[in-house]
C-alpha atoms as a PDB file:
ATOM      1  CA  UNK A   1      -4.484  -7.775  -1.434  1.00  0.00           C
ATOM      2  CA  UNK A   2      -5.205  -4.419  -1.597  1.00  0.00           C
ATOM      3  CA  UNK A   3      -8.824  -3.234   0.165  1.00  0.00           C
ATOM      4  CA  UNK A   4     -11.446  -3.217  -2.449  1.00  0.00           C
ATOM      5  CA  UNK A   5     -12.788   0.298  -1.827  1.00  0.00           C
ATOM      6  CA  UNK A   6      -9.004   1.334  -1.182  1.00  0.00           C
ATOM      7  CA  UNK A   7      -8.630  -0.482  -4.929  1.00  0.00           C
ATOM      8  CA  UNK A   8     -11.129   0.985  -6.779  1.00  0.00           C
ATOM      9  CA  UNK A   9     -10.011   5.045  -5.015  1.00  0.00           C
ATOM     10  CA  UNK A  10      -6.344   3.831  -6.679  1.00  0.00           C
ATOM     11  CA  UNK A  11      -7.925   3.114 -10.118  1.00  0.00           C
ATOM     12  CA  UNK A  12     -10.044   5.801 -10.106  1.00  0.00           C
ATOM     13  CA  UNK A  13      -6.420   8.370  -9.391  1.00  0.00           C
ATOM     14  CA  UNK A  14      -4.622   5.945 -11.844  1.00  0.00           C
ATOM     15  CA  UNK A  15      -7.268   7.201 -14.628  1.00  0.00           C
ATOM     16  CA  UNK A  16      -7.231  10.852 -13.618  1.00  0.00           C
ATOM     17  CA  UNK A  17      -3.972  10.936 -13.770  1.00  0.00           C
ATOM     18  CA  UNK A  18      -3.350   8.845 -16.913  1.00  0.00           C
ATOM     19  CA  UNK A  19      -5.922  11.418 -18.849  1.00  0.00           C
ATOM     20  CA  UNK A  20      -3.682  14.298 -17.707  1.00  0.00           C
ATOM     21  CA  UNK A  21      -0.419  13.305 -18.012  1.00  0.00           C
ATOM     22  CA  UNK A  22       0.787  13.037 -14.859  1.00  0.00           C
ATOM     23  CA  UNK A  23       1.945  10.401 -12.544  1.00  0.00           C
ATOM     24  CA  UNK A  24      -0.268   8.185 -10.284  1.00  0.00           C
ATOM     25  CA  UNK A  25       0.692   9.242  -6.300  1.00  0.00           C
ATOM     26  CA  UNK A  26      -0.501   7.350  -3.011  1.00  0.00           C
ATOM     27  CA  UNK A  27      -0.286   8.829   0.106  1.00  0.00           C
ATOM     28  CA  UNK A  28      -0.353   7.343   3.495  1.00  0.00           C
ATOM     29  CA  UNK A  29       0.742   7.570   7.046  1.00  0.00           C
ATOM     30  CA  UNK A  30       4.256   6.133   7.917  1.00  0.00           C
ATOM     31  CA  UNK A  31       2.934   5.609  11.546  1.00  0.00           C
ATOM     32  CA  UNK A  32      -1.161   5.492  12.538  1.00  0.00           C
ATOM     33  CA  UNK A  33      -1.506   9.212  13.124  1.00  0.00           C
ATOM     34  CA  UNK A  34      -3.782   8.166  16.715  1.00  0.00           C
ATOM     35  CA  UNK A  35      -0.095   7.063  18.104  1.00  0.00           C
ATOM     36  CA  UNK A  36       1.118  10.590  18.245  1.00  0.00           C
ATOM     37  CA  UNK A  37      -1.560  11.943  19.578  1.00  0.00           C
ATOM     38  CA  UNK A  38      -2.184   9.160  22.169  1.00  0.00           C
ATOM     39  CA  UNK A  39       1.277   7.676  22.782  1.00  0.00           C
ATOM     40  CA  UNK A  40      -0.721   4.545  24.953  1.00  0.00           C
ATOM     41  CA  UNK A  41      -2.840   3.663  21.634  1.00  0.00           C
ATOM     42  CA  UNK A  42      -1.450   0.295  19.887  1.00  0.00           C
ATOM     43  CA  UNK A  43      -3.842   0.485  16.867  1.00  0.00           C
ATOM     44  CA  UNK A  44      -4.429  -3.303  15.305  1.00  0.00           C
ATOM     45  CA  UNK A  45      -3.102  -2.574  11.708  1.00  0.00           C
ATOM     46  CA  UNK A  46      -4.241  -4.636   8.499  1.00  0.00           C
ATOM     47  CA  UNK A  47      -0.617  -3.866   7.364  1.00  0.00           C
ATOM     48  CA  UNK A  48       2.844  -2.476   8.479  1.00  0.00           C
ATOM     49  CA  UNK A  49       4.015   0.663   6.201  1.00  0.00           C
ATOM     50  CA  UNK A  50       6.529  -1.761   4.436  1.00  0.00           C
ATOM     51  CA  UNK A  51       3.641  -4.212   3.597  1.00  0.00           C
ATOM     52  CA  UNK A  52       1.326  -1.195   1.919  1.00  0.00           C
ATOM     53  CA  UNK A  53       4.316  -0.715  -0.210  1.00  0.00           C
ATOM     54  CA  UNK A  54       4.618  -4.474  -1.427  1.00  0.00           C
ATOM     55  CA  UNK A  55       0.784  -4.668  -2.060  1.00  0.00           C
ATOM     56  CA  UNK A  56       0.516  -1.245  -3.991  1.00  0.00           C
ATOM     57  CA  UNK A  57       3.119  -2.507  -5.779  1.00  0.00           C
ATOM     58  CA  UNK A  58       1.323  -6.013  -6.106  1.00  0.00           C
ATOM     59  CA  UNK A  59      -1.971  -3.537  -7.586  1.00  0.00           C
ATOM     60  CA  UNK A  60       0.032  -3.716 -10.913  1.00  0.00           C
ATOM     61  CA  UNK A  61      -0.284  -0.718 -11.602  1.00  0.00           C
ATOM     62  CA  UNK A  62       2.741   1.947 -11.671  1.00  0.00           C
ATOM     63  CA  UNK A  63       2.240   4.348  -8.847  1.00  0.00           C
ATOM     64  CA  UNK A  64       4.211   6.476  -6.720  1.00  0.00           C
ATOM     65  CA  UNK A  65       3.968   5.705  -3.039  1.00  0.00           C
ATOM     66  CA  UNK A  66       3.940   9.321  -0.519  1.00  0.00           C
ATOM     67  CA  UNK A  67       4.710   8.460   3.099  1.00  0.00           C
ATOM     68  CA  UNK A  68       4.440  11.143   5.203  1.00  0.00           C
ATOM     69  CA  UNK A  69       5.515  11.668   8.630  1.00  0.00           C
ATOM     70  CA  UNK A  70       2.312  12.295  11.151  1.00  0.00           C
ATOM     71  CA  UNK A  71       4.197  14.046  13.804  1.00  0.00           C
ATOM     72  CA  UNK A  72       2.674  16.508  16.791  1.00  0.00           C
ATOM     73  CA  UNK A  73       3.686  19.950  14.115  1.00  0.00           C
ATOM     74  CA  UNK A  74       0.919  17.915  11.394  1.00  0.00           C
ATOM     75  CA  UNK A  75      -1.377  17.070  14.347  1.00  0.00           C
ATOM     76  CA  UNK A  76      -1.440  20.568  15.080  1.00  0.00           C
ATOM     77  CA  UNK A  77      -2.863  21.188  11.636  1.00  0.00           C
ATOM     78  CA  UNK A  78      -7.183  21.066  10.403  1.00  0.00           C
ATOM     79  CA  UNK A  79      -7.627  18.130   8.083  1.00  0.00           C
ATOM     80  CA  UNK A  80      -7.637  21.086   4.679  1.00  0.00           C
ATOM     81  CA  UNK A  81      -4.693  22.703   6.497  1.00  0.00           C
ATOM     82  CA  UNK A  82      -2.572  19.459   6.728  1.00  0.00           C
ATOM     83  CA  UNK A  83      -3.819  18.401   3.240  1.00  0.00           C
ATOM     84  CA  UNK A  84      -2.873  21.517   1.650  1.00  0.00           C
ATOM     85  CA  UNK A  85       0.569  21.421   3.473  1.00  0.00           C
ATOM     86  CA  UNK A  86       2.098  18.306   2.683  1.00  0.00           C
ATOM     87  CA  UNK A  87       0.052  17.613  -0.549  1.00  0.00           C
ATOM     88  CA  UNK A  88       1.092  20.536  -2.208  1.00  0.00           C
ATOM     89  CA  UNK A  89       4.646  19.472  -2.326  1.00  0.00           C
ATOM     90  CA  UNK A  90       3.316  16.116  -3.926  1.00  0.00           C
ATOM     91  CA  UNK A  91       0.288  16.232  -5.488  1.00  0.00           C
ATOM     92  CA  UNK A  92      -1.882  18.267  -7.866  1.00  0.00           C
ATOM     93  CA  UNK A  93      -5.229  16.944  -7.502  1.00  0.00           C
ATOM     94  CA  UNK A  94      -7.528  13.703  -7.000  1.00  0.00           C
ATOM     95  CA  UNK A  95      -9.574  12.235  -4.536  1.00  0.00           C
ATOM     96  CA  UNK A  96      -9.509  12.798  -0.793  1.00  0.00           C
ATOM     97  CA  UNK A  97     -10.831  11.588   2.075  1.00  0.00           C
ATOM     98  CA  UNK A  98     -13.999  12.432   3.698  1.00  0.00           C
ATOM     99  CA  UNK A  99     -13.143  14.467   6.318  1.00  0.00           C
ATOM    100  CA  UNK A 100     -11.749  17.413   3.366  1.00  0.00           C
ATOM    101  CA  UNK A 101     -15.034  16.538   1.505  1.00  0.00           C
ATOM    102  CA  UNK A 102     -17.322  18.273   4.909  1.00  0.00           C
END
């Protein structure tokens, strides 16, 4: 089961994008982006990347899943930098994080 707040941020893009036109996108991490930067870190996930897929999926709703690749070049990068980077390429607009918000 999908995380309720992580549910009702996936509704909420659903809508947006539903009202424009335009497909529904997820993005996530293919690996915990604290395991680049800390190679020792072993970070106690809820799910694995293949499992995130199965439960979006399981949301019923008809999304497009965006993995991206954390590597050292994003790490590099200021939370608006990264997000205007790789979003760009995949998405036009919605909600973000808090970190963009500040």
């Amino acid at each position: 089961m999908v995380h309720l707040g992580h549910h009702y941020l996936i509704d909420h893009v659903r809508q947006l994008a539903q009202s424009q036109g335009m497909p529904s996108k997820v993005v996530t991490f293919g690996t915990h982006p604290r395991q680049v930067v800390q190679t020792s870190f072993v970070p106690k996930l809820l799910s694995t990347p293949e499992e995130k897929l199965k439960l979006l999926h399981e949301t019923g709703y008809r999304l497009i899943p965006v993995v991206l690749n954390f590597d050292l070049n994003m790490a590099a990068l200021t939370a608006r930098e990264s997000h205007a980077t790789d979003t760009e390429r995949t998405v036009k607009r919605g909600p973000t994080g808090y970190r963009l918000r500040q």
